[in-house]
C-alpha atoms as a PDB file:
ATOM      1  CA  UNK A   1       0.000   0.000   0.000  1.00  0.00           C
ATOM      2  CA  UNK A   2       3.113   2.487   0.689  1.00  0.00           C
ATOM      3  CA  UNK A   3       3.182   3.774  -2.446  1.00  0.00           C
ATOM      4  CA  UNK A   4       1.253   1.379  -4.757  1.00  0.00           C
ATOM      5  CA  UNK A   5       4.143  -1.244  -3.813  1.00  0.00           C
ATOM      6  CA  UNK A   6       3.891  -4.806  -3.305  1.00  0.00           C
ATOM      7  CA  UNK A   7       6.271  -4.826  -0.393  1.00  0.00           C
ATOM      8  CA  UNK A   8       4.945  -4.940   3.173  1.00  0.00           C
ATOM      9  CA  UNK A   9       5.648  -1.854   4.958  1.00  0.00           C
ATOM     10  CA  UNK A  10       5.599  -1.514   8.681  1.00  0.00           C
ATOM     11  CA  UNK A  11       4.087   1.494  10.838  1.00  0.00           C
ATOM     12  CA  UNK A  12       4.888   2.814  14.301  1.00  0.00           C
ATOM     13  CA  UNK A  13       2.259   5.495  15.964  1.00  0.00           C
ATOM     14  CA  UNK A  14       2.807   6.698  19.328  1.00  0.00           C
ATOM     15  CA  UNK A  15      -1.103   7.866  19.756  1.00  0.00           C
ATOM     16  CA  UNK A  16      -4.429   6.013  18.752  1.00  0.00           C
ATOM     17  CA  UNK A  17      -7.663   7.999  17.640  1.00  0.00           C
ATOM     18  CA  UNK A  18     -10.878   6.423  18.458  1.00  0.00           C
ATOM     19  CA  UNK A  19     -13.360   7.644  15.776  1.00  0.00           C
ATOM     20  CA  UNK A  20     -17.044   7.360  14.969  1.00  0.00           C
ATOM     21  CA  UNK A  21     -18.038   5.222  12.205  1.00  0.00           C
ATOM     22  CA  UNK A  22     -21.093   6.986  11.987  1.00  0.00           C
ATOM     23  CA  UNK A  23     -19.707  10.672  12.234  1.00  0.00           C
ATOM     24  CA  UNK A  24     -16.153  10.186  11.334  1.00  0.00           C
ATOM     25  CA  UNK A  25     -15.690  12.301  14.906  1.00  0.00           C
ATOM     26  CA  UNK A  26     -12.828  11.489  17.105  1.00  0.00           C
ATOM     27  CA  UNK A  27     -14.494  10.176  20.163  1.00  0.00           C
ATOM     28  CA  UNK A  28     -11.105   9.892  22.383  1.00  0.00           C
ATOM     29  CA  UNK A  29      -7.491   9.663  21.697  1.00  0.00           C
ATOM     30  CA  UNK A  30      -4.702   7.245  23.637  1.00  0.00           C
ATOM     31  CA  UNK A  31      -0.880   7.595  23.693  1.00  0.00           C
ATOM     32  CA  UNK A  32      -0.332   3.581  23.141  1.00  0.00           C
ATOM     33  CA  UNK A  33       2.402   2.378  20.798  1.00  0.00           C
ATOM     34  CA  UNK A  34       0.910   0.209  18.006  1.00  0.00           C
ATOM     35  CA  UNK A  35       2.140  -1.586  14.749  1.00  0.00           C
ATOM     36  CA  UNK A  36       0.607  -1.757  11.414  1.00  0.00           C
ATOM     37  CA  UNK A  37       2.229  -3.699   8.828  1.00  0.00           C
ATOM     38  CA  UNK A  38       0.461  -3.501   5.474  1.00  0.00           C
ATOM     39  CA  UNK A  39       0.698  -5.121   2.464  1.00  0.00           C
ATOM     40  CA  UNK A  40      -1.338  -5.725  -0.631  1.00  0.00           C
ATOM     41  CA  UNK A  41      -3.064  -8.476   0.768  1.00  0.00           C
ATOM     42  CA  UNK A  42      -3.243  -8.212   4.571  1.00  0.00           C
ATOM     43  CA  UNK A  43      -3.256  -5.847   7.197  1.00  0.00           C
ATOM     44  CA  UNK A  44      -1.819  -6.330  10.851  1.00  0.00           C
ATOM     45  CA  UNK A  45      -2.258  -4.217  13.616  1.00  0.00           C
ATOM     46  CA  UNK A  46      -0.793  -5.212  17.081  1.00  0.00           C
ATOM     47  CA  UNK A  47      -0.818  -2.728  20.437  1.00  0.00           C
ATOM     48  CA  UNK A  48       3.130  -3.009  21.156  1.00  0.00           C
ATOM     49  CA  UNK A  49       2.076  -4.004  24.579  1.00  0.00           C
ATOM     50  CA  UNK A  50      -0.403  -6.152  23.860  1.00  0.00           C
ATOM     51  CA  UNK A  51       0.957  -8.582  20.891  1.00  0.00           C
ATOM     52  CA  UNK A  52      -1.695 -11.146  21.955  1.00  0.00           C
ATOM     53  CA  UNK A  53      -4.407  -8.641  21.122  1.00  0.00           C
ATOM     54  CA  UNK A  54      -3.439  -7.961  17.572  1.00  0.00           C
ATOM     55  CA  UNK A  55      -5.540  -7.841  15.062  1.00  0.00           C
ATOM     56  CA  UNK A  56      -5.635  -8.849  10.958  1.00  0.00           C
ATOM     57  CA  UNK A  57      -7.423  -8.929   7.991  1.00  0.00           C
ATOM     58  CA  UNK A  58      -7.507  -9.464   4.510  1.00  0.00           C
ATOM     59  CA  UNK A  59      -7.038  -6.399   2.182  1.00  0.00           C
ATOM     60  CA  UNK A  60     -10.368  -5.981  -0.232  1.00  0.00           C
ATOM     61  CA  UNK A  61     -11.509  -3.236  -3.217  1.00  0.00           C
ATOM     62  CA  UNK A  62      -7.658  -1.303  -2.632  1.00  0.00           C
ATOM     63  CA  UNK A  63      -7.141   1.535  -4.283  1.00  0.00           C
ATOM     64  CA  UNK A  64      -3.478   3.371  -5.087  1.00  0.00           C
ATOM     65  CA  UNK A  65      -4.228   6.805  -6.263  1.00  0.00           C
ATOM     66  CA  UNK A  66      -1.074   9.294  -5.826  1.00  0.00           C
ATOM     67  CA  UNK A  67      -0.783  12.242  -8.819  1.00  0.00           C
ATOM     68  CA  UNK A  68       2.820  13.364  -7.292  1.00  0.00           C
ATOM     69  CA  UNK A  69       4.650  10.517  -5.755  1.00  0.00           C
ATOM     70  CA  UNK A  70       4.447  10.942  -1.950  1.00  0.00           C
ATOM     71  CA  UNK A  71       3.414  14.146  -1.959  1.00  0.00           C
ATOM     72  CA  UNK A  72       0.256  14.035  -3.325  1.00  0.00           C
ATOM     73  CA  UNK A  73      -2.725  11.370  -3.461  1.00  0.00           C
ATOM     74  CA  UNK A  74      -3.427   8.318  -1.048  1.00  0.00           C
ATOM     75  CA  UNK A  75      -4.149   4.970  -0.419  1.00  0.00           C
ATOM     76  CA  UNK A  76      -7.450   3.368   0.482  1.00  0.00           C
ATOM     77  CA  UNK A  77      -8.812   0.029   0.924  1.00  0.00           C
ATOM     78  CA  UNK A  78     -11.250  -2.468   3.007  1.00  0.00           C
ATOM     79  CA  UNK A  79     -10.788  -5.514   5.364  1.00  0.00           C
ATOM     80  CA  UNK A  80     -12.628  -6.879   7.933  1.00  0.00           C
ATOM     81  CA  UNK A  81     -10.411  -7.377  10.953  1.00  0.00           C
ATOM     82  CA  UNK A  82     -10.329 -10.683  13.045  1.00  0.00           C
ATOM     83  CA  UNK A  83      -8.760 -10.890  16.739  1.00  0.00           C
ATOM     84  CA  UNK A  84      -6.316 -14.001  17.308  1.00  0.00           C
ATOM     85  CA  UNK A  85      -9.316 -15.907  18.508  1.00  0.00           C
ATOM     86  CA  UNK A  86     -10.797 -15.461  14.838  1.00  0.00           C
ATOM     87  CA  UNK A  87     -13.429 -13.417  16.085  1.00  0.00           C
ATOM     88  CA  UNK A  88     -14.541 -10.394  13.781  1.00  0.00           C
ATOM     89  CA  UNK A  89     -14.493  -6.862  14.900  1.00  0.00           C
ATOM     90  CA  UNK A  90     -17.529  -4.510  14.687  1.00  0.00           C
ATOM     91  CA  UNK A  91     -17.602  -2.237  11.838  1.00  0.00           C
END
């Protein structure tokens, strides 16, 4: 997904935003480390604390639209995450 690549890139964040699905408001925000490797087909995200909680998904309908080469455009896609149990989240 970095940059229309088939490589799997890995992303640190230091803070999480907790946002409506119905507004697209942030509801709260938390400084907790997490990890998000992405790829073309799969997405992993794992609290850095909390490895056992991650959760992953299967990438569907992705889209790679950047005009100037990361500067300007994005990446989009779907998934339906599953806990390690193989329990689907709420959307």
């Amino acid at each position: 997904m970095a940059q229309c690549t088939p490589d799997t890139v890995l992303i640190k964040s230091s803070k999480v935003d907790f946002i409506n699905n119905s507004s697209g408001a942030i509801e709260r925000s938390e400084k907790e480390p997490l990890s998000f490797a992405l790829a073309d087909s799969f997405i992993k995200i794992s609290p850095d604390a909390y490895v056992e909680d991650a959760l992953t998904g299967d990438v569907v309908d992705a889209k790679c639209e950047w005009s100037t080469p990361f500067e300007k455009g994005k990446s989009t896609f779907r998934t339906a995450l599953k806990d390690e149990r193989g329990e689907e989240t709420p959307q």
